[in-house]
C-alpha atoms as a PDB file:
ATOM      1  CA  UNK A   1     324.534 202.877 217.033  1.00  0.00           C
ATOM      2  CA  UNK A   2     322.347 204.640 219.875  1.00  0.00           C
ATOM      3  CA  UNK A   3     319.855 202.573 221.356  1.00  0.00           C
ATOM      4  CA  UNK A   4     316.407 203.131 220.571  1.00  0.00           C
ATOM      5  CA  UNK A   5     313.991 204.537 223.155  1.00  0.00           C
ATOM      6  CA  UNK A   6     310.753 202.171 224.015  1.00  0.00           C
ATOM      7  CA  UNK A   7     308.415 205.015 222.455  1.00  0.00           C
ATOM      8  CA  UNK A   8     310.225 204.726 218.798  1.00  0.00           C
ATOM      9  CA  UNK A   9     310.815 200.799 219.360  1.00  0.00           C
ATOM     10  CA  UNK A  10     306.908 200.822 220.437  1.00  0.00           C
ATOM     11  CA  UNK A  11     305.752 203.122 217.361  1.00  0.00           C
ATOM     12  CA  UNK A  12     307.735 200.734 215.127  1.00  0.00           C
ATOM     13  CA  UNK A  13     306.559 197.734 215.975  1.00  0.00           C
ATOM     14  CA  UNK A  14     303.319 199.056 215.406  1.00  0.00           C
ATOM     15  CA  UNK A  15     303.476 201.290 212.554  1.00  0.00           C
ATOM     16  CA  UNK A  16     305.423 197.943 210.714  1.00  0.00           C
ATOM     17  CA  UNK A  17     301.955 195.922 211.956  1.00  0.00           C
ATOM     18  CA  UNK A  18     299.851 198.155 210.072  1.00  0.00           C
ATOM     19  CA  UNK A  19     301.946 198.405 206.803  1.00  0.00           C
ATOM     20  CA  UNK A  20     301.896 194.589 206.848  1.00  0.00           C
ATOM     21  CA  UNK A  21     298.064 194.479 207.738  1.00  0.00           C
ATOM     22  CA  UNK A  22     297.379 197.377 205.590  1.00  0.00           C
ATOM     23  CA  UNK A  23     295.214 199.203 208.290  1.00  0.00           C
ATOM     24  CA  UNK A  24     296.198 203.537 209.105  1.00  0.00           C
ATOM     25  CA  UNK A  25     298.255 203.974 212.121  1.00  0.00           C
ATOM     26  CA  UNK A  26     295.964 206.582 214.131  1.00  0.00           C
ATOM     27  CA  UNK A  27     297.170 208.852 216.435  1.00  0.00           C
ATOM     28  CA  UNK A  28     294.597 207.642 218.920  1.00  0.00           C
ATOM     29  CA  UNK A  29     296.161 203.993 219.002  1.00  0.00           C
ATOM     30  CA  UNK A  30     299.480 205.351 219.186  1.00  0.00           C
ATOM     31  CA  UNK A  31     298.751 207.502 222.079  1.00  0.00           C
ATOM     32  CA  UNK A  32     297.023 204.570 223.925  1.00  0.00           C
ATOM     33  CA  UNK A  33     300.182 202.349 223.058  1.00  0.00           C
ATOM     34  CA  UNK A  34     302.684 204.997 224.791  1.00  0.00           C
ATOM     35  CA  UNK A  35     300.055 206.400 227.438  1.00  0.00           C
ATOM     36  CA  UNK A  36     300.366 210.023 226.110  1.00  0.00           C
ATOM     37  CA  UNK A  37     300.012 212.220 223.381  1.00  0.00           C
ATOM     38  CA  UNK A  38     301.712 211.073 220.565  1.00  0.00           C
ATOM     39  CA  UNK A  39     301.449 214.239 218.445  1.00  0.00           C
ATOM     40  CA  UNK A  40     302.424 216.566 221.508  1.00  0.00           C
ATOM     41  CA  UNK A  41     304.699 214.776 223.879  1.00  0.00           C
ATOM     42  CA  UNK A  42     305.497 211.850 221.669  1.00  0.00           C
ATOM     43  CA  UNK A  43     305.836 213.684 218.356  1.00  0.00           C
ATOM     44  CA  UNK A  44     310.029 213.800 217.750  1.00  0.00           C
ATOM     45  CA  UNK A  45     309.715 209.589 218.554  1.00  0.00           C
ATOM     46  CA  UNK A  46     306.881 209.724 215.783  1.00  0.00           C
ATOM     47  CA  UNK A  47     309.128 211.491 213.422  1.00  0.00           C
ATOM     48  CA  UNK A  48     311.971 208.803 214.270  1.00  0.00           C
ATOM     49  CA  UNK A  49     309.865 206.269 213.989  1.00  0.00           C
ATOM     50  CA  UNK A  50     308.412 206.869 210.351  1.00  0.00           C
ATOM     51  CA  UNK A  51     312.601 207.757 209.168  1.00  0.00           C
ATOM     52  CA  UNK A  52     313.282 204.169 210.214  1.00  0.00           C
ATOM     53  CA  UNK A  53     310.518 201.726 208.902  1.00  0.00           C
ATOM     54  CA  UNK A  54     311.722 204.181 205.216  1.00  0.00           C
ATOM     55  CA  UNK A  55     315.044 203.554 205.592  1.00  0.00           C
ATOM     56  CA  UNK A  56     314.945 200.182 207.074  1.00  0.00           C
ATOM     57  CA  UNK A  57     312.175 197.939 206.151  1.00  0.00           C
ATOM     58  CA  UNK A  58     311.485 200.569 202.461  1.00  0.00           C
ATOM     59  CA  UNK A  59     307.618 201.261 204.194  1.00  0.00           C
ATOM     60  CA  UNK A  60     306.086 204.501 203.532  1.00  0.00           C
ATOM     61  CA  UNK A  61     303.688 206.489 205.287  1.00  0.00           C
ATOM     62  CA  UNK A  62     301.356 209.436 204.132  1.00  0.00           C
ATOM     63  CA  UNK A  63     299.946 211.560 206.714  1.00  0.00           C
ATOM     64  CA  UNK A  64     295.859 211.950 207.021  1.00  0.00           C
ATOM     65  CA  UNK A  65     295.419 215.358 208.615  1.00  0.00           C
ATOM     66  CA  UNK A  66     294.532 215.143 212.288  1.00  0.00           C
ATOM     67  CA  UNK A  67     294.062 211.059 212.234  1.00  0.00           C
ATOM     68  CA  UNK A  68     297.181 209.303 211.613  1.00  0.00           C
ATOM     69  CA  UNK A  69     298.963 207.985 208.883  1.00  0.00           C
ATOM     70  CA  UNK A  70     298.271 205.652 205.965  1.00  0.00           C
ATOM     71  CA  UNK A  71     301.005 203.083 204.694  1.00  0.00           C
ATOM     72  CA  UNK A  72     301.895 203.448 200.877  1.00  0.00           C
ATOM     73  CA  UNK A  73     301.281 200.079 198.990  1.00  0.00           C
ATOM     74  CA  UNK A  74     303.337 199.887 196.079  1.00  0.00           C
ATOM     75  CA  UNK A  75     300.281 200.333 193.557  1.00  0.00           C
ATOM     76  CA  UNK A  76     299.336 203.301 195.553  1.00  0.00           C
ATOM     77  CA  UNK A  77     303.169 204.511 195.092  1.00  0.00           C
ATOM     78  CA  UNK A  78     303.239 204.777 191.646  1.00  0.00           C
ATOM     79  CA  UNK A  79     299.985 206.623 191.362  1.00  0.00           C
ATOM     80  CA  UNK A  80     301.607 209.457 194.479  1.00  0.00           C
ATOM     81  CA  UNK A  81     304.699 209.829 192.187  1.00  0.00           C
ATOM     82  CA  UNK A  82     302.968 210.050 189.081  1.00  0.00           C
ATOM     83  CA  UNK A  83     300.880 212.491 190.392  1.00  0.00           C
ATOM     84  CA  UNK A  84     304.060 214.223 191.809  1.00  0.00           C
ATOM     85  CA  UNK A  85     306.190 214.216 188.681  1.00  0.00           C
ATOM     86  CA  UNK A  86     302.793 215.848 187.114  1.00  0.00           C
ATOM     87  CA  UNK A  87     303.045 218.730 189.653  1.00  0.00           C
ATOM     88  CA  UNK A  88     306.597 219.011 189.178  1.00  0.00           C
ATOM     89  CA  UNK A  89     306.294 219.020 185.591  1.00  0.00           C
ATOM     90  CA  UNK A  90     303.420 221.590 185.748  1.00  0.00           C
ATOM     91  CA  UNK A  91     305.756 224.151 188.114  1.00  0.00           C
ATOM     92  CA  UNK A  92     308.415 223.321 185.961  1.00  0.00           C
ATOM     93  CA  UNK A  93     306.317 224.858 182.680  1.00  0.00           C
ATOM     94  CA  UNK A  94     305.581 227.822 185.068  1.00  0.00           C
ATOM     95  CA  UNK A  95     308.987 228.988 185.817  1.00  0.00           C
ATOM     96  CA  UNK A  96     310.482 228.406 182.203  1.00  0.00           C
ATOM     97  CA  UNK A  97     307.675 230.848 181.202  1.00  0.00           C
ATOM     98  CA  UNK A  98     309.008 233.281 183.939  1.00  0.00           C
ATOM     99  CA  UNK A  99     312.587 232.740 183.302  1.00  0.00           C
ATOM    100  CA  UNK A 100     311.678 233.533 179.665  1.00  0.00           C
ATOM    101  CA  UNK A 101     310.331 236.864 180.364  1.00  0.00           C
ATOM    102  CA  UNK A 102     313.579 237.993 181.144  1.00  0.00           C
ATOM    103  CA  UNK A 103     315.421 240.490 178.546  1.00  0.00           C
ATOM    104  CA  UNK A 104     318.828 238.843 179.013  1.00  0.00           C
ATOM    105  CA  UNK A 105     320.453 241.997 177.655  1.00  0.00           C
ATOM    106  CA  UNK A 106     319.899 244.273 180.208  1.00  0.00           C
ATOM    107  CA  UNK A 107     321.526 241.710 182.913  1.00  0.00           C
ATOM    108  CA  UNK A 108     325.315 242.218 183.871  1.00  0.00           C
ATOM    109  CA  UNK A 109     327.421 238.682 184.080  1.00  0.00           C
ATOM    110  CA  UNK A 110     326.812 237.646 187.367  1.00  0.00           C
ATOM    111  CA  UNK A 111     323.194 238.281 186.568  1.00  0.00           C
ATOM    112  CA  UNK A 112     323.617 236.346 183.625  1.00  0.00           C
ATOM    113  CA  UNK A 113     325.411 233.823 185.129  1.00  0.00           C
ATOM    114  CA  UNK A 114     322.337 233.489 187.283  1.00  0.00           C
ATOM    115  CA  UNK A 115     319.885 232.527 184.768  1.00  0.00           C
ATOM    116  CA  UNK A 116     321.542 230.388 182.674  1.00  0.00           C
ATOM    117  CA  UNK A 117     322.398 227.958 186.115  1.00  0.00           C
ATOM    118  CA  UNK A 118     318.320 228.792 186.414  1.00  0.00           C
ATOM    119  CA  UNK A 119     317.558 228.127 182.728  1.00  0.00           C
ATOM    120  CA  UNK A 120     319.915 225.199 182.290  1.00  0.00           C
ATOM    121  CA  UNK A 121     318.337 223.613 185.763  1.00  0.00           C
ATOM    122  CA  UNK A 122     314.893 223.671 184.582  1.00  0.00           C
ATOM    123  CA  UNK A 123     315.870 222.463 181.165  1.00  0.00           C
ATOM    124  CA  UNK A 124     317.474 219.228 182.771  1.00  0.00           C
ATOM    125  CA  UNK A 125     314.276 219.047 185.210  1.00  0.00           C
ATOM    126  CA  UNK A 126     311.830 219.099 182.227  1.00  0.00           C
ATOM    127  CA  UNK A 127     313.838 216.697 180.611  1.00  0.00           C
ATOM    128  CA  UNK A 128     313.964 214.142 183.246  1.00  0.00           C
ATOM    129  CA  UNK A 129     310.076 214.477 183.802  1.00  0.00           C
ATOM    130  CA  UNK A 130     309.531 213.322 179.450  1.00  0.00           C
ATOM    131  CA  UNK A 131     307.935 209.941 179.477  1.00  0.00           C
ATOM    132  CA  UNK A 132     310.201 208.556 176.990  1.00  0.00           C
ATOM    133  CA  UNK A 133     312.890 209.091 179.924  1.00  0.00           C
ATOM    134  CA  UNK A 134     310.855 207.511 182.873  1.00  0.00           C
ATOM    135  CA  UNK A 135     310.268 205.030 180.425  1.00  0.00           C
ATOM    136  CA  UNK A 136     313.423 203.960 179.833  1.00  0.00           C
ATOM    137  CA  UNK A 137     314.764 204.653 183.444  1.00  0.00           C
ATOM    138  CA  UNK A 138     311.341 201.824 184.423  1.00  0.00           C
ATOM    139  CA  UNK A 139     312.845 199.343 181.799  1.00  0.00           C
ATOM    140  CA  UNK A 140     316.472 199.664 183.046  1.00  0.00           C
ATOM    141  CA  UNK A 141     315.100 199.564 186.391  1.00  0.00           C
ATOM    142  CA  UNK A 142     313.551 196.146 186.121  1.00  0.00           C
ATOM    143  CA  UNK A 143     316.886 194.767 184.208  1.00  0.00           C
ATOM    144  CA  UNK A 144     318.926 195.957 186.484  1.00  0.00           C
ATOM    145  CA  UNK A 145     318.845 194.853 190.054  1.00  0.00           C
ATOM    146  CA  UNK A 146     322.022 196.141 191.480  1.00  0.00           C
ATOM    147  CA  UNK A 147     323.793 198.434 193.753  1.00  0.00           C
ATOM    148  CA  UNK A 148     322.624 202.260 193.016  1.00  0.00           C
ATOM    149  CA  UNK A 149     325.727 203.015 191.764  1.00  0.00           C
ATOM    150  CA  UNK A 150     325.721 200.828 188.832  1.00  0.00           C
ATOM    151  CA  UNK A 151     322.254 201.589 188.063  1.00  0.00           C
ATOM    152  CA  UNK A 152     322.816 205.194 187.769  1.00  0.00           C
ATOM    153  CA  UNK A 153     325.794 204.822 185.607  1.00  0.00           C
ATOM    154  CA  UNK A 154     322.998 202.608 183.175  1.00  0.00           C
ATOM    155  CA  UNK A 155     320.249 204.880 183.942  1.00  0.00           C
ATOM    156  CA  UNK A 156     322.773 208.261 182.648  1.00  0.00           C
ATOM    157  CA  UNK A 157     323.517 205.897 179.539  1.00  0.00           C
ATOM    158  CA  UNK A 158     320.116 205.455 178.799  1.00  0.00           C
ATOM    159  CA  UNK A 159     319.318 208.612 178.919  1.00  0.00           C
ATOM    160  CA  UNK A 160     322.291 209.832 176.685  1.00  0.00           C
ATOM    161  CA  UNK A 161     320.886 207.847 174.163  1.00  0.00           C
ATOM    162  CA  UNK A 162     317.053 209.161 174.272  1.00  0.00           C
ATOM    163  CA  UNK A 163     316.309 211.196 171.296  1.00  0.00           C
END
């Protein structure tokens, strides 16, 4: 594993210290910390920086436009993906609308081809976004404690059997 420059080891420490305090990291600390710019010269350690504290210690960010970045506390989570899977869901109404404006007659088979893949894509999408699904996915979630792999093989059984 490459060893970590003192700018991303310095922006983790301290973007870890304000997910555990709660506070925004601010691009004016982090500049101070590393004695320069942080979203000019320092910006590619920033980007490192964030990847890791996800991947390693599960701690999101969201970024506040021209100030910094706010940690993600698991209440505020769920209320960013819910409002997500809403968006998705709404987009996902949109373009089965537009698919469905198609005349599939006049389309030749690689056409066709085409928008079924499309159709059948956004059909799966829209089903996955139902409530009764993220329900059940929530439920088996909190059962289920395990590696991923063994909770996607419950998750796909649960959702064979939604009706």
């Amino acid at each position: 594993m490459k060893k970590l420059s003192y700018e991303t080891s310095t922006l983790i420490k301290y973007l870890k210290d304000c997910a555990d305090s709660g506070k925004d990291a601010t691009f004016e600390e982090m500049s101070r910390l590393l004695k320069g710019n942080v979203q000019y010269k320092f910006r590619n350690n920033l980007y490192r920086a964030l990847g890791i504290v996800r991947r390693d210690y599960q701690m999101l960010f969201v970024s506040i436009p021209n100030e910094g970045y706010r940690p993600l506390l698991a209440d505020v989570a769920k209320s960013v993906t819910t409002k997500r899977q809403k968006r998705i869901q709404s987009e996902t109404n949109h373009w089965e609308v537009e698919l469905s404006t198609i005349d599939t007659t006049k389309l030749d088979e690689k056409e066709f081809k085409s928008y079924m893949t499309a159709s059948l894509k956004l059909g799966v999408q829209a089903f996955i976004l139902t409530e009764d699904v993220n329900e059940k996915l929530e439920l088996q979630g909190q059962k289920t404690r395990s590696t991923g792999l063994e909770y996607a093989k419950h998750a796909i059984r649960e959702l064979i059997d939604v009706k």
